[in-house]
N, C-alpha and C. Protein backbone atom coordinates (compact mmCIF):
# COMPACT_ATOMS: atom_id res chain seq x y z
N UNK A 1 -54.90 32.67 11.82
CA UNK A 1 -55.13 33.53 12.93
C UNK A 1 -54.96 34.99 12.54
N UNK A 2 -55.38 35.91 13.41
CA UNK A 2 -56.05 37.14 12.96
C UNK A 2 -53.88 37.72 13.47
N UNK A 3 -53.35 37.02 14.41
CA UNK A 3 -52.37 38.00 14.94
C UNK A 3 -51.31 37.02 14.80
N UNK A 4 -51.35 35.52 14.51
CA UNK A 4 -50.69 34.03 14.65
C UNK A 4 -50.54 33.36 14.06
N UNK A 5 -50.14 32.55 12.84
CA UNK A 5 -50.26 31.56 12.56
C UNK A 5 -51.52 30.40 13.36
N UNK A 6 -51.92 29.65 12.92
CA UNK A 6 -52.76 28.88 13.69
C UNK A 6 -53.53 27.80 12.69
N UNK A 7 -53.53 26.50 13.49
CA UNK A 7 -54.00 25.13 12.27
C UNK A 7 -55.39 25.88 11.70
N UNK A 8 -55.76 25.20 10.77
CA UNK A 8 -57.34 25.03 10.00
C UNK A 8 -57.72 23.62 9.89
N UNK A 9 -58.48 23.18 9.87
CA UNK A 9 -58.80 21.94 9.44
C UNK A 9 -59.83 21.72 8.50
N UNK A 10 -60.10 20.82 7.58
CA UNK A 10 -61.23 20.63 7.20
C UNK A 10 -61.87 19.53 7.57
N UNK A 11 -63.41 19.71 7.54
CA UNK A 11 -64.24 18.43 7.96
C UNK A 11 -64.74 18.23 6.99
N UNK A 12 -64.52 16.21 6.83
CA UNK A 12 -65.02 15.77 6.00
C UNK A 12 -66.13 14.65 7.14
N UNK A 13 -67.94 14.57 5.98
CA UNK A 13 -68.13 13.97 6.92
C UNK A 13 -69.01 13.42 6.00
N UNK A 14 -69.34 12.02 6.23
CA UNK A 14 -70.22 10.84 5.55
C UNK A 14 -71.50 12.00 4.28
N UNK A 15 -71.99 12.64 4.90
CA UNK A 15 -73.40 13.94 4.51
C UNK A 15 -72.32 14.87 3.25
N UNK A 16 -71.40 14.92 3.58
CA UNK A 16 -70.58 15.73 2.20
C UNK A 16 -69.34 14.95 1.91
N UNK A 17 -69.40 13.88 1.18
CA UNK A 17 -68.26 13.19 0.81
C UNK A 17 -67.13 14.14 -0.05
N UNK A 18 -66.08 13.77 -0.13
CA UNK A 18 -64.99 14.48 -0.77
C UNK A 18 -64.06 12.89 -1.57
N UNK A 19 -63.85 12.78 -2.44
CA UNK A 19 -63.13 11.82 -3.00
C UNK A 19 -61.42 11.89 -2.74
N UNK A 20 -60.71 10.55 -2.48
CA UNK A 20 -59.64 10.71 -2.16
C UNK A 20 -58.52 11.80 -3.11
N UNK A 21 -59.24 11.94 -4.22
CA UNK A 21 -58.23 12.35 -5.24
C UNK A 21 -58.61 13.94 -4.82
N UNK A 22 -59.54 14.40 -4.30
CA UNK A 22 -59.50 15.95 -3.67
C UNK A 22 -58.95 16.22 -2.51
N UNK A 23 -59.06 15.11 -1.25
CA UNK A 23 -58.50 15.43 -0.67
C UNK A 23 -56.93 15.49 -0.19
N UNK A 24 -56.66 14.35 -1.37
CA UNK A 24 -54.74 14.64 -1.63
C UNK A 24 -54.28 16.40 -2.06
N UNK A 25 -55.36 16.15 -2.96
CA UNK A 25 -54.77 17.95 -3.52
C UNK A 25 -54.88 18.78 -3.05
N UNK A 26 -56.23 18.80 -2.18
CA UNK A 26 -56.10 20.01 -0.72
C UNK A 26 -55.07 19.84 -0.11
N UNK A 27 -54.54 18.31 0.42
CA UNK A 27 -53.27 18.59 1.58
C UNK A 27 -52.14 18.94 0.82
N UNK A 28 -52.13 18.43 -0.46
CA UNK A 28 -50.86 19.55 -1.45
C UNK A 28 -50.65 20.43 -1.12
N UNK A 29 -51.84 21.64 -1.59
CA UNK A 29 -51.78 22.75 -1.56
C UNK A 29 -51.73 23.65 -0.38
N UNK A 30 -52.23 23.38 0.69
CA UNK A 30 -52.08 23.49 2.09
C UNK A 30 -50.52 23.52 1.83
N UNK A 31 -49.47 22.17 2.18
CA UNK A 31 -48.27 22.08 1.82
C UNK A 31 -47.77 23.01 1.31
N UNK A 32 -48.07 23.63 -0.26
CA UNK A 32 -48.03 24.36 -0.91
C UNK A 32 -47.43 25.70 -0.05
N UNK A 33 -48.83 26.14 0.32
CA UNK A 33 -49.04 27.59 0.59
C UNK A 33 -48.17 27.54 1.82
N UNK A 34 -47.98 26.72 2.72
CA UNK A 34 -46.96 26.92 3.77
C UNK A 34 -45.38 27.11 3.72
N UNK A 35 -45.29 26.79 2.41
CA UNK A 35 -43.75 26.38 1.75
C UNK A 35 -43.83 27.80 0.86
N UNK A 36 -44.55 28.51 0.27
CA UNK A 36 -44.87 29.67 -0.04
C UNK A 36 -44.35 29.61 -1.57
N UNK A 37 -45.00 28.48 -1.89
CA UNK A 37 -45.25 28.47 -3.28
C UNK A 37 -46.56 28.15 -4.03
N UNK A 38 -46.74 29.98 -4.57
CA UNK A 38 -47.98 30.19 -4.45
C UNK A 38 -48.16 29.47 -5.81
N UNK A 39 -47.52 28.72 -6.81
CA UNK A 39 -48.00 28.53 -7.87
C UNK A 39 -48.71 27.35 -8.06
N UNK A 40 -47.59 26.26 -7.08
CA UNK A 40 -47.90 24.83 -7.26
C UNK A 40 -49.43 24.65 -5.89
N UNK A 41 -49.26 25.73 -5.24
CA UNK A 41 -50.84 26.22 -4.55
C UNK A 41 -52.28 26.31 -5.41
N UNK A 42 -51.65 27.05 -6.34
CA UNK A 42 -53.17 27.20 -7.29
C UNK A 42 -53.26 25.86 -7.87
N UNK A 43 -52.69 25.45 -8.50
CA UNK A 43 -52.37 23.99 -9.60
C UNK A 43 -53.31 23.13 -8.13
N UNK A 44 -53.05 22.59 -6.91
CA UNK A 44 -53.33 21.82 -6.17
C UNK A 44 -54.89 22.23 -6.21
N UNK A 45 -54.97 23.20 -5.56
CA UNK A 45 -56.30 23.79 -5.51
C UNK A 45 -57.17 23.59 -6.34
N UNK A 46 -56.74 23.95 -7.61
CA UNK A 46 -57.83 23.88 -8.80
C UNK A 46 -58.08 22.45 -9.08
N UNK A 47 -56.89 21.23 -9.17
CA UNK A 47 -57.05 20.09 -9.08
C UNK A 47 -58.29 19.23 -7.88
N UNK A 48 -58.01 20.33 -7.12
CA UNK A 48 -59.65 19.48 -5.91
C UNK A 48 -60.37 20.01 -6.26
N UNK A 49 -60.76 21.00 -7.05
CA UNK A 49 -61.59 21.68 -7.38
C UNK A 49 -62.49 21.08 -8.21
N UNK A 50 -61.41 20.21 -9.36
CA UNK A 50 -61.43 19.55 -10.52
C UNK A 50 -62.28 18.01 -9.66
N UNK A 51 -61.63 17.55 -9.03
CA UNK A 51 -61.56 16.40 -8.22
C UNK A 51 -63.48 16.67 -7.73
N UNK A 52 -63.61 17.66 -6.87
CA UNK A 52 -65.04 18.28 -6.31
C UNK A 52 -65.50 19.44 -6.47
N UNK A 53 -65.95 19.73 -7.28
CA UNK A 53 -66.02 20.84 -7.68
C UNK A 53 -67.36 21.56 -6.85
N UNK A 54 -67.18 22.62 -6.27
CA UNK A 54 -67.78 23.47 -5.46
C UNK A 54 -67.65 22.96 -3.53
N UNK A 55 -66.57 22.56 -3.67
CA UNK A 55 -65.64 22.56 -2.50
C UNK A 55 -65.37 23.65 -1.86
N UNK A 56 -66.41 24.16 -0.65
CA UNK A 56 -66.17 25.41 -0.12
C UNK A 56 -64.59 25.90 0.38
N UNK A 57 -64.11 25.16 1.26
CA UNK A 57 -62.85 24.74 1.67
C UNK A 57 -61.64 24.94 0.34
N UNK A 58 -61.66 24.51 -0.38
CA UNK A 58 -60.48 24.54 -1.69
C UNK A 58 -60.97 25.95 -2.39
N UNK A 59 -62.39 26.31 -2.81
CA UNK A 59 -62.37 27.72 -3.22
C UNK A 59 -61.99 28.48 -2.33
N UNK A 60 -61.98 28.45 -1.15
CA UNK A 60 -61.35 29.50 -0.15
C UNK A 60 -59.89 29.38 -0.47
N UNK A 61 -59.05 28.06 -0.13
CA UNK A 61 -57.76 28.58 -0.44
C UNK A 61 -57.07 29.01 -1.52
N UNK A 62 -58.02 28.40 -2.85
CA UNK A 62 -57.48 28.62 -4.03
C UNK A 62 -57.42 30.05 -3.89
N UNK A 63 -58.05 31.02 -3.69
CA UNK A 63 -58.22 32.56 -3.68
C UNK A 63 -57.25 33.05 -2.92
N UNK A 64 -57.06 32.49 -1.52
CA UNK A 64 -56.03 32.69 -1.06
C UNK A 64 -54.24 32.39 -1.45
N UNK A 65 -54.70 31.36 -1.97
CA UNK A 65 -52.79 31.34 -2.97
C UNK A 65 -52.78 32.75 -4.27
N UNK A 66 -54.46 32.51 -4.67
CA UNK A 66 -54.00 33.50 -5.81
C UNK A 66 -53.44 34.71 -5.43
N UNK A 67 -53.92 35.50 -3.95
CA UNK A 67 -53.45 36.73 -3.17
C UNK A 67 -51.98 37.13 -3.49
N UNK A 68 -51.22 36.04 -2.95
CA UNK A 68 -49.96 35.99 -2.92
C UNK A 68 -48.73 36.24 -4.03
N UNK A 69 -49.58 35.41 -4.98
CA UNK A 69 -49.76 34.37 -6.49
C UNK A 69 -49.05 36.19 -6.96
N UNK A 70 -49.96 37.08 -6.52
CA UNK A 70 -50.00 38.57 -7.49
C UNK A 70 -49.28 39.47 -6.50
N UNK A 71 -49.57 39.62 -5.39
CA UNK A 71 -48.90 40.35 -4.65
C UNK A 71 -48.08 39.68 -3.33
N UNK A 72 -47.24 39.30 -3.73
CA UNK A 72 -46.02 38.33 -2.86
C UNK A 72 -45.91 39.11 -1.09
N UNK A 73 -46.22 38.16 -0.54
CA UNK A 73 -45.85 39.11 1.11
C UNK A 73 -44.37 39.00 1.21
N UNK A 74 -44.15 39.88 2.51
CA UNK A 74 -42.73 40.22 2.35
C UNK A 74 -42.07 39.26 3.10
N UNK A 75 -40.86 39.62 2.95
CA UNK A 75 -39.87 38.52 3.14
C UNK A 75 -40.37 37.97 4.60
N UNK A 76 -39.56 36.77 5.01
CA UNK A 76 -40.36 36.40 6.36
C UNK A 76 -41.83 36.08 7.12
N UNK A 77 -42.84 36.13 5.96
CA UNK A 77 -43.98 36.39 6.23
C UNK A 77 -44.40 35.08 6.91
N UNK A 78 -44.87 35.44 8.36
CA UNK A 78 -45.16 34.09 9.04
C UNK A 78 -46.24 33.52 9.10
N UNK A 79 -46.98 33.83 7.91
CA UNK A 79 -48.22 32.68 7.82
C UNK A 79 -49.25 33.64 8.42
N UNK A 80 -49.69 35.25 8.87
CA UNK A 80 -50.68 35.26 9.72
C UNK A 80 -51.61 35.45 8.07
N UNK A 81 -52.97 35.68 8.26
CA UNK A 81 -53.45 35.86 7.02
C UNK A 81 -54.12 37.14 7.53
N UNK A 82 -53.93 38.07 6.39
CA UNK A 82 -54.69 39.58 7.27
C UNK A 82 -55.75 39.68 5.89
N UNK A 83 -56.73 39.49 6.71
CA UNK A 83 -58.17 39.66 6.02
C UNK A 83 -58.72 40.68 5.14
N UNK A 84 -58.20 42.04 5.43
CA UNK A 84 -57.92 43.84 5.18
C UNK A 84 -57.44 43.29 3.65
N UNK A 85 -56.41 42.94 3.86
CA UNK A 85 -55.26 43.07 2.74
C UNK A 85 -56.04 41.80 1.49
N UNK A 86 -56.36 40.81 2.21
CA UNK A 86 -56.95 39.89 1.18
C UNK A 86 -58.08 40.44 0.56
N UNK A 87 -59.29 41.30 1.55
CA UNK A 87 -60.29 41.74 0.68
C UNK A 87 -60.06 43.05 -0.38
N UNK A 88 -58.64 43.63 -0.35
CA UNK A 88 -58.52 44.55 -1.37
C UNK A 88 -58.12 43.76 -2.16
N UNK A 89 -57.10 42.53 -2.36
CA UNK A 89 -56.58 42.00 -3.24
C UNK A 89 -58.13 41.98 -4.43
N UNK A 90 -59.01 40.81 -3.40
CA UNK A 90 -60.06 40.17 -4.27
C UNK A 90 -61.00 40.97 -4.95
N UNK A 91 -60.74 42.16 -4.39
CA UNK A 91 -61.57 43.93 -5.26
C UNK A 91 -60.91 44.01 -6.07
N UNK A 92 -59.32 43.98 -6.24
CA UNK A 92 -58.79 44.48 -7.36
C UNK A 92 -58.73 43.36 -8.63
N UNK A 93 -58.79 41.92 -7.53
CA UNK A 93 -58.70 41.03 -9.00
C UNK A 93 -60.34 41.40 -9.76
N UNK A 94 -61.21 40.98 -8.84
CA UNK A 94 -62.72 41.56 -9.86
C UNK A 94 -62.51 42.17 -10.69
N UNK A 95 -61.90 43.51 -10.13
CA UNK A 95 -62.30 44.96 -10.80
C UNK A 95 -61.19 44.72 -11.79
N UNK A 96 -60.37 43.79 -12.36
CA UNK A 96 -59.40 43.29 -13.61
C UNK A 96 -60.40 42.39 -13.75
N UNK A 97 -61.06 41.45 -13.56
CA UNK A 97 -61.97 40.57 -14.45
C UNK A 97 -63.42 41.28 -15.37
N UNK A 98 -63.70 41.72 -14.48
CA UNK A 98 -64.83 43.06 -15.13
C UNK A 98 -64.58 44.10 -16.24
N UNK A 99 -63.09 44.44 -15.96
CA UNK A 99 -62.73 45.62 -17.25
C UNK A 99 -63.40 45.41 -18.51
N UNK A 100 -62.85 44.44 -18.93
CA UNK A 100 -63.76 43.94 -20.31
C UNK A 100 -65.68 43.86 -20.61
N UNK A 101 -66.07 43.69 -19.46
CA UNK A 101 -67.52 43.35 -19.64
C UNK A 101 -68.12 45.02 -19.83
């Protein structure tokens, strides 16, 4: 939520199968990121990733643990996700993946 905490869900549906072994590691990492450990977050993530790879749903959160992963929210942080702050993160990781090219 933009001001709240608030569920997400994912849909899985017969037309886009997901294998059990991805969708354990999504609810890991979910787990993960709520417990605010952004590490064993990425590890889950990349594992469904591994599991399905081009999993819209798991590339979204994987990016989102990495946020954290680099720039830790502050103490107490109750889960809202502020969108502002994530799209500078994902400018600055680019603009560190690009240096080299």
């Amino acid at each position: 939520g933009r001001m709240q905490p608030s569920k997400i869900f994912q849909v899985v549906t017969a037309d886009i199968p997901l294998n059990d072994d991805a969708i354990v590691a999504y609810a890991r990492g979910r787990n993960a990121l709520l417990a605010g450990d952004w590490d064993a977050a990425i590890v889950a993530f990349e594992t469904a990733l591994s599991a399905a790879p081009g999993d819209s749903p798991s590339i979204l959160m994987l990016e989102r643990a990495q946020i954290p992963a680099e720039a830790p929210p502050v103490a107490g942080w109750d889960g809202v996700w502020d969108s502002a702050r994530a799209a500078r993160a994902s400018a600055r990781r680019l603009a560190r993946l690009n240096v080299g090219r």
